[in-house]
N, C-alpha and C. Protein backbone atom coordinates (compact mmCIF):
# COMPACT_ATOMS: atom_id res chain seq x y z
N UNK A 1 0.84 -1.18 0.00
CA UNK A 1 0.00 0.00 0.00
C UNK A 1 0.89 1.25 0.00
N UNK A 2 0.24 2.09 -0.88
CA UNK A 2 1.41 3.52 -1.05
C UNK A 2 1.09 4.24 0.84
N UNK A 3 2.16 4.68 0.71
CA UNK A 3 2.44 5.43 2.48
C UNK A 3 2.93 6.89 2.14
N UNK A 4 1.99 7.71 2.51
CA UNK A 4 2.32 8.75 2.49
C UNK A 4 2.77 9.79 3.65
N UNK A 5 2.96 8.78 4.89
CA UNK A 5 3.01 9.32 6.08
C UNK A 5 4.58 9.69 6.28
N UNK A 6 4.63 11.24 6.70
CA UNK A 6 5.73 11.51 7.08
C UNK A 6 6.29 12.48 5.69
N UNK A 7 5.22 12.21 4.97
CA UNK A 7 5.68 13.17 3.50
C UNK A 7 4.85 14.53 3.43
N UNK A 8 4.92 15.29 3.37
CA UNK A 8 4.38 16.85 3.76
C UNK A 8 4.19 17.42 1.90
N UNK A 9 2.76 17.46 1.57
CA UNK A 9 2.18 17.97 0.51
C UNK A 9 2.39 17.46 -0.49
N UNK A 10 2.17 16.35 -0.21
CA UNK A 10 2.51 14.84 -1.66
C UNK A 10 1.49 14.68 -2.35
N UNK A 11 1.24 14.74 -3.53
CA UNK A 11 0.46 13.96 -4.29
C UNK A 11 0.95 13.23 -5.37
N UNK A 12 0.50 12.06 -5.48
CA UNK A 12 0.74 10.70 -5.73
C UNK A 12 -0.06 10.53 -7.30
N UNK A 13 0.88 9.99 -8.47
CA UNK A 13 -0.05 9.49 -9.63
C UNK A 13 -0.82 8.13 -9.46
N UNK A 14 -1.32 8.10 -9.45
CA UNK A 14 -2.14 6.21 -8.97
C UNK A 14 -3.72 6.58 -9.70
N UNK A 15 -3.67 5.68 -10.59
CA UNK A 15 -5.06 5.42 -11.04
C UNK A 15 -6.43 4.83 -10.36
N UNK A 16 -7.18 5.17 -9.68
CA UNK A 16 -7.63 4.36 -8.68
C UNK A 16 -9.48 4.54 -9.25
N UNK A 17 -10.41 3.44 -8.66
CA UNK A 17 -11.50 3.49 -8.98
C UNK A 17 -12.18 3.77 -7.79
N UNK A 18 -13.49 3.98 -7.68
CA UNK A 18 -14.67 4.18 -6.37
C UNK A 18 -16.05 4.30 -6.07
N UNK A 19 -16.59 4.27 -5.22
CA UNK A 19 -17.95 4.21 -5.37
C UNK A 19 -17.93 4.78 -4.05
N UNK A 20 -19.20 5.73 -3.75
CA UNK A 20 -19.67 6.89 -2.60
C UNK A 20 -21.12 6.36 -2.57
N UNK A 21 -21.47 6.41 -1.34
CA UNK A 21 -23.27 6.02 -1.04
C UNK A 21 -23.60 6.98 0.62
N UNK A 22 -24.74 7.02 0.75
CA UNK A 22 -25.39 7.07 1.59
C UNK A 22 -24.55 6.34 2.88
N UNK A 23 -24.34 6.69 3.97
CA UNK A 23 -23.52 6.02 5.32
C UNK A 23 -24.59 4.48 5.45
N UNK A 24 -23.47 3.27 4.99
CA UNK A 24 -24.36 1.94 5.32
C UNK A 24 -23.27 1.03 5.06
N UNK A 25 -22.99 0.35 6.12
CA UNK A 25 -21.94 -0.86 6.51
C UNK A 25 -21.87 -1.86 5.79
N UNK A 26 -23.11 -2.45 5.73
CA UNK A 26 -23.52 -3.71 4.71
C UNK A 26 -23.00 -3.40 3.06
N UNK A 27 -23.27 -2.34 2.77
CA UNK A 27 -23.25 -1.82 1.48
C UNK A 27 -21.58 -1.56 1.30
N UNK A 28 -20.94 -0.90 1.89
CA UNK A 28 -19.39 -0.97 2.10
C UNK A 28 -18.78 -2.18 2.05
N UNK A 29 -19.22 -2.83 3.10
CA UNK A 29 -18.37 -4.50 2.96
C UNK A 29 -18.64 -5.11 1.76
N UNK A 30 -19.86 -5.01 1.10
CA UNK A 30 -20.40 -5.64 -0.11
C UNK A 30 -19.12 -5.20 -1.67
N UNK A 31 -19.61 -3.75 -1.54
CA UNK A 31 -18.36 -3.05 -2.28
C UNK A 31 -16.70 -3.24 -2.41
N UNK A 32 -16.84 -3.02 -1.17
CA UNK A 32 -15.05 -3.70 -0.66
C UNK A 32 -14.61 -4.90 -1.42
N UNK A 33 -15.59 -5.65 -1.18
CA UNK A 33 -15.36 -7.55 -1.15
C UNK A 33 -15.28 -7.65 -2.70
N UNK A 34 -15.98 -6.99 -3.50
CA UNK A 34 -16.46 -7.44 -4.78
C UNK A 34 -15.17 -6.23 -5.66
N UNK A 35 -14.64 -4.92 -5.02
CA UNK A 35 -13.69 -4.32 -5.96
C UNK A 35 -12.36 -5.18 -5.12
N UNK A 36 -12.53 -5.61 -4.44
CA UNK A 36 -11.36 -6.28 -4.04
C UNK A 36 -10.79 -7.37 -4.90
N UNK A 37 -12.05 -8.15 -5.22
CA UNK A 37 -11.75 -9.67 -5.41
C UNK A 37 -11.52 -9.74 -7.42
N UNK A 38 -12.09 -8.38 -7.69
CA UNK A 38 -11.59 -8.07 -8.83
C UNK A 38 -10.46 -8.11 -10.00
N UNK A 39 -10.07 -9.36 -10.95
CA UNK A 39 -8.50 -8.68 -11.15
C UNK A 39 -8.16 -7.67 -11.67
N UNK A 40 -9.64 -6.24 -11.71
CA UNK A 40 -9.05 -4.89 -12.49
C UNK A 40 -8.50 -4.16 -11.39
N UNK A 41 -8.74 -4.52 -10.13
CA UNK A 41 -7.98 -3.75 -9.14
C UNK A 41 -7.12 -3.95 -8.63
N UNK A 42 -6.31 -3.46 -7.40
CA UNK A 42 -5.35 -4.07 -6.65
C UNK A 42 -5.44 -3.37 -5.62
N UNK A 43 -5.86 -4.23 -4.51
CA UNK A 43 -6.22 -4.11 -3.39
C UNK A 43 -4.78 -4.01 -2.87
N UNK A 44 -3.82 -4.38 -2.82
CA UNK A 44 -2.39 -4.76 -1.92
C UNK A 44 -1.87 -3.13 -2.52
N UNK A 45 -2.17 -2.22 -3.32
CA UNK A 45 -1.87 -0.82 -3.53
C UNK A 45 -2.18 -0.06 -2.78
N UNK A 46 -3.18 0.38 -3.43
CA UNK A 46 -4.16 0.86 -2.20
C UNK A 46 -5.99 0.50 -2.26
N UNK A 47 -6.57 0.63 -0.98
CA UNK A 47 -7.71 0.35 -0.97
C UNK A 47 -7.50 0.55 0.28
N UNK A 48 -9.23 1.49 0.43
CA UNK A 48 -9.73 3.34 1.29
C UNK A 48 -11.27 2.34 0.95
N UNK A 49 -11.58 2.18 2.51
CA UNK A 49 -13.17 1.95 3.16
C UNK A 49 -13.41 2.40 3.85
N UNK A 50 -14.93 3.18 4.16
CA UNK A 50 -15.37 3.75 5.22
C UNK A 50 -16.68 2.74 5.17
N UNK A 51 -17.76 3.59 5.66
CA UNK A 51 -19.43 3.40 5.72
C UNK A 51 -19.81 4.09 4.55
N UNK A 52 -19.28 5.01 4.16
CA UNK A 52 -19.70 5.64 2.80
C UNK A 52 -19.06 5.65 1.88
N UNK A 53 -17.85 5.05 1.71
CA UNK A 53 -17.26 5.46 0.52
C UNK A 53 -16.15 3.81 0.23
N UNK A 54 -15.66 3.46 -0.77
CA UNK A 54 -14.63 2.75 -1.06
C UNK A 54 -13.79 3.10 -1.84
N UNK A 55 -12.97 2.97 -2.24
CA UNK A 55 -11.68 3.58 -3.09
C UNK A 55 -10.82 2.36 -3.49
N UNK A 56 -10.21 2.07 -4.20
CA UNK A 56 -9.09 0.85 -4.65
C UNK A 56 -8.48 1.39 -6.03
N UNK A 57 -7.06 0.83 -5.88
CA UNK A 57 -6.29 1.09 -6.77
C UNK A 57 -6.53 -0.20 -8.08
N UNK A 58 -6.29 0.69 -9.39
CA UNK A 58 -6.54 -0.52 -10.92
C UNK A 58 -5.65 -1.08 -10.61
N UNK A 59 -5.81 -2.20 -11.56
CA UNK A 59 -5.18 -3.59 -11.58
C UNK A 59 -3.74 -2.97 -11.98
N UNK A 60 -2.84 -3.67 -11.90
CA UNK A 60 -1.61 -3.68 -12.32
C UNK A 60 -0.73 -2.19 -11.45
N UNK A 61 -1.23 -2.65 -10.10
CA UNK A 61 -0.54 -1.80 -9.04
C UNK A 61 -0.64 -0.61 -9.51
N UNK A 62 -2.30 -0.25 -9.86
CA UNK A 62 -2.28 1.15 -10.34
C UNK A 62 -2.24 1.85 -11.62
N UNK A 63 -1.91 1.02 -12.47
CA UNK A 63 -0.98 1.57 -13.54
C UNK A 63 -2.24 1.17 -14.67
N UNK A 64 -3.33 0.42 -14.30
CA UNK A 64 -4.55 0.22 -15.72
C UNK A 64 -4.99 1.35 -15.55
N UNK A 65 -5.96 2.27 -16.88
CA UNK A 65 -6.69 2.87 -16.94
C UNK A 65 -7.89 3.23 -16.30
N UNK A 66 -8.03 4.41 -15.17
CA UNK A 66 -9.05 4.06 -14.58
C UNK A 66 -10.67 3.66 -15.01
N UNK A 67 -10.53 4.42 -16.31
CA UNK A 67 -12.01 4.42 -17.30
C UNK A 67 -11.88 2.97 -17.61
N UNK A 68 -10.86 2.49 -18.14
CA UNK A 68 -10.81 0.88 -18.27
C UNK A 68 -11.56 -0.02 -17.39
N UNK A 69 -10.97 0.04 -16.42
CA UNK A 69 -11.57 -0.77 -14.64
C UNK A 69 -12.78 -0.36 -14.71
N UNK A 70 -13.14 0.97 -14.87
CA UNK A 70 -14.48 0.92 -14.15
C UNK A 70 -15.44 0.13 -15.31
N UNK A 71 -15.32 0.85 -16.56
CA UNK A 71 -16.21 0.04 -17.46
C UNK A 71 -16.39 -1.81 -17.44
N UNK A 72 -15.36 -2.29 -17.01
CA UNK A 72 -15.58 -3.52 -16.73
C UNK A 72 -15.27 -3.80 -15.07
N UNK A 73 -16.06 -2.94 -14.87
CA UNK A 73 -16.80 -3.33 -13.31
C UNK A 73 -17.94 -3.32 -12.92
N UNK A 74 -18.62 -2.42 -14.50
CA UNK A 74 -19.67 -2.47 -14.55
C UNK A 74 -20.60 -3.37 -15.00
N UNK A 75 -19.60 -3.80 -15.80
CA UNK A 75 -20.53 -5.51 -16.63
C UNK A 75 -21.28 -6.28 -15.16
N UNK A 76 -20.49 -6.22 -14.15
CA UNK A 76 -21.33 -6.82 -12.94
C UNK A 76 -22.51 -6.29 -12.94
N UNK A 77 -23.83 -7.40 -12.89
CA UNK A 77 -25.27 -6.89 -12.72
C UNK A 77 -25.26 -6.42 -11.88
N UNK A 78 -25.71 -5.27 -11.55
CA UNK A 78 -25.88 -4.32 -10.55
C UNK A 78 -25.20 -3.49 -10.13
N UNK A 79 -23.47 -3.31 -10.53
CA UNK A 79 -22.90 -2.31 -10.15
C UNK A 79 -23.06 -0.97 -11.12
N UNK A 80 -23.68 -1.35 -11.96
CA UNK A 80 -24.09 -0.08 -12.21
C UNK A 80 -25.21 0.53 -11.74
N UNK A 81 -26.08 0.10 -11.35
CA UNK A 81 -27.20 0.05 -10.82
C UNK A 81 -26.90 0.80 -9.47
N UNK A 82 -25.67 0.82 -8.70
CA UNK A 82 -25.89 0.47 -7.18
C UNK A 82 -26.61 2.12 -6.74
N UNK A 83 -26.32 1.74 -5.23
CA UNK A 83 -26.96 2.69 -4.80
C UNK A 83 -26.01 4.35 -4.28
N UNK A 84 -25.03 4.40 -5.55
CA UNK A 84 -24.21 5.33 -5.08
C UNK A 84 -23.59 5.67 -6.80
N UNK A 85 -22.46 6.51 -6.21
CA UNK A 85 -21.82 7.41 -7.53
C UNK A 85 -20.72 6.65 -7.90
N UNK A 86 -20.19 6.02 -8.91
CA UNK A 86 -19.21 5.56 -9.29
C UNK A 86 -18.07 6.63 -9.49
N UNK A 87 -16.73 6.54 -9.87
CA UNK A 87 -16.33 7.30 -9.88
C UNK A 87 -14.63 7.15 -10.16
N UNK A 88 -13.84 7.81 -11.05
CA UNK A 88 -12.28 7.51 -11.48
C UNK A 88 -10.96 8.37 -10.88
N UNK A 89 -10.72 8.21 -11.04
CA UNK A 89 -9.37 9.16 -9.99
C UNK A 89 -8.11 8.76 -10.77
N UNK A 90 -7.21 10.05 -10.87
CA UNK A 90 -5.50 9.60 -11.55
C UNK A 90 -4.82 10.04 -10.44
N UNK A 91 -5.03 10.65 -9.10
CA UNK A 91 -4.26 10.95 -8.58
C UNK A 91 -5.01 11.14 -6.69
N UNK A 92 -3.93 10.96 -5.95
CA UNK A 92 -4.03 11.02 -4.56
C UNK A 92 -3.55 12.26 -4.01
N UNK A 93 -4.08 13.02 -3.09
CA UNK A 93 -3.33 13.90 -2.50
C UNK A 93 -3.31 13.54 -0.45
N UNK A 94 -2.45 13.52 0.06
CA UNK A 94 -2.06 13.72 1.54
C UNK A 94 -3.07 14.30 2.12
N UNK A 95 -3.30 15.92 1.76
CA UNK A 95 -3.52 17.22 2.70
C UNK A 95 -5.09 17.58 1.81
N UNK A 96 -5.74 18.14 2.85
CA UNK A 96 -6.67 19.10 1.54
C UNK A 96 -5.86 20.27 0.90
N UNK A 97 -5.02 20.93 1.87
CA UNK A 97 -4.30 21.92 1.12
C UNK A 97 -3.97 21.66 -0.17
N UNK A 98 -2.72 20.53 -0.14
CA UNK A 98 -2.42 20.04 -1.26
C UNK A 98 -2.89 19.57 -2.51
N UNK A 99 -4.27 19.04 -2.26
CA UNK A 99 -5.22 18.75 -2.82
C UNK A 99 -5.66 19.78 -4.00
N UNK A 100 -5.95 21.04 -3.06
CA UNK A 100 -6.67 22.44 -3.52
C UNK A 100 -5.46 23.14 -4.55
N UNK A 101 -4.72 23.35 -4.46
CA UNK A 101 -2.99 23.46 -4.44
C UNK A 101 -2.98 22.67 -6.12
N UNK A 102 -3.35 21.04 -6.16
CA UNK A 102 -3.01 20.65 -7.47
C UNK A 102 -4.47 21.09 -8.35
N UNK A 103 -5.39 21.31 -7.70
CA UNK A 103 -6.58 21.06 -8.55
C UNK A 103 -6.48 22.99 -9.30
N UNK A 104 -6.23 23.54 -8.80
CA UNK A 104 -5.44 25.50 -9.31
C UNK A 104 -5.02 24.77 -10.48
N UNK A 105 -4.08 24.33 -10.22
CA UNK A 105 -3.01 23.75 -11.10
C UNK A 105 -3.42 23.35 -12.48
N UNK A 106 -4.46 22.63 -12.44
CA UNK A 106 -5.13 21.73 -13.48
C UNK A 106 -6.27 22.66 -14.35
N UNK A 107 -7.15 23.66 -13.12
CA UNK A 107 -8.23 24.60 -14.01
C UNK A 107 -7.86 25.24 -15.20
C-alpha cells in the first residue's frame, strides 16, 4: 500500500477506482469484497473503506486505466445500478491543502 506518512504535501499518480453512497456498513463491505476480489484492481496498492465510501487502486498496481476498470466493473449486474456514484481518480493527494494546491493547477 502507497504510504504517504511523514511526507508533507505529496500527491501521488495512482489510477484508482470508487464508489460513494449514503452512510451503510452492509453496502461498504459488499463493495469492498467485490472491488477487491476483482482482477481490475489491486487491493495490496491501495484500498480506502469507510461506511460511505470505497476507493481501490486498478489492476496492475495502479498503472490500468481508470475508465478501463471501471467500465468492466460495470458488466457486474448491478454495479451499475448500485446505490451510489461511481467514480475515477488519476491521482491522490495527503492534505486538503495540497489537494486544492493541485486542482489551481489543473483549471
Amino acid at each position: 500500500m502507497k504510504d504517504l506518512a511523514g511526507k508533507s504535501g505529496v500527491t501521488t499518480e495512482i489510477n484508482l477506482v470508487g464508489v460513494n453512497f449514503k452512510p451503510n456498513p452492509s453496502l461498504s463491505t459488499r463493495y469492498t469484497s467485490y472491488l477487491s476480489s476483482s482482477p481490475l484492481t489491486c487491493a495490496t496498492t491501495l484500498l480506502y473503506s469507510s461506511p460511505s465510501c470505497v476507493v481501490i487502486a486498478t489492476g496492475k498496481k495502479g498503472s490500468l486505466d481508470p475508465l478501463t476498470a471501471l467500465a468492466g466493473l460495470a458488466v457486474r449486474n448491478g454495479f451499475t445500478r448500485c446505490s451510489g456514484r461511481l467514480f475515477a481518480m488519476q491521482k491522490i493527494s495527503d492534505k486538503v491543502d495540497t489537494f486544492y494546491s493541485e486542482l489551481d493547477k489543473h483549471l
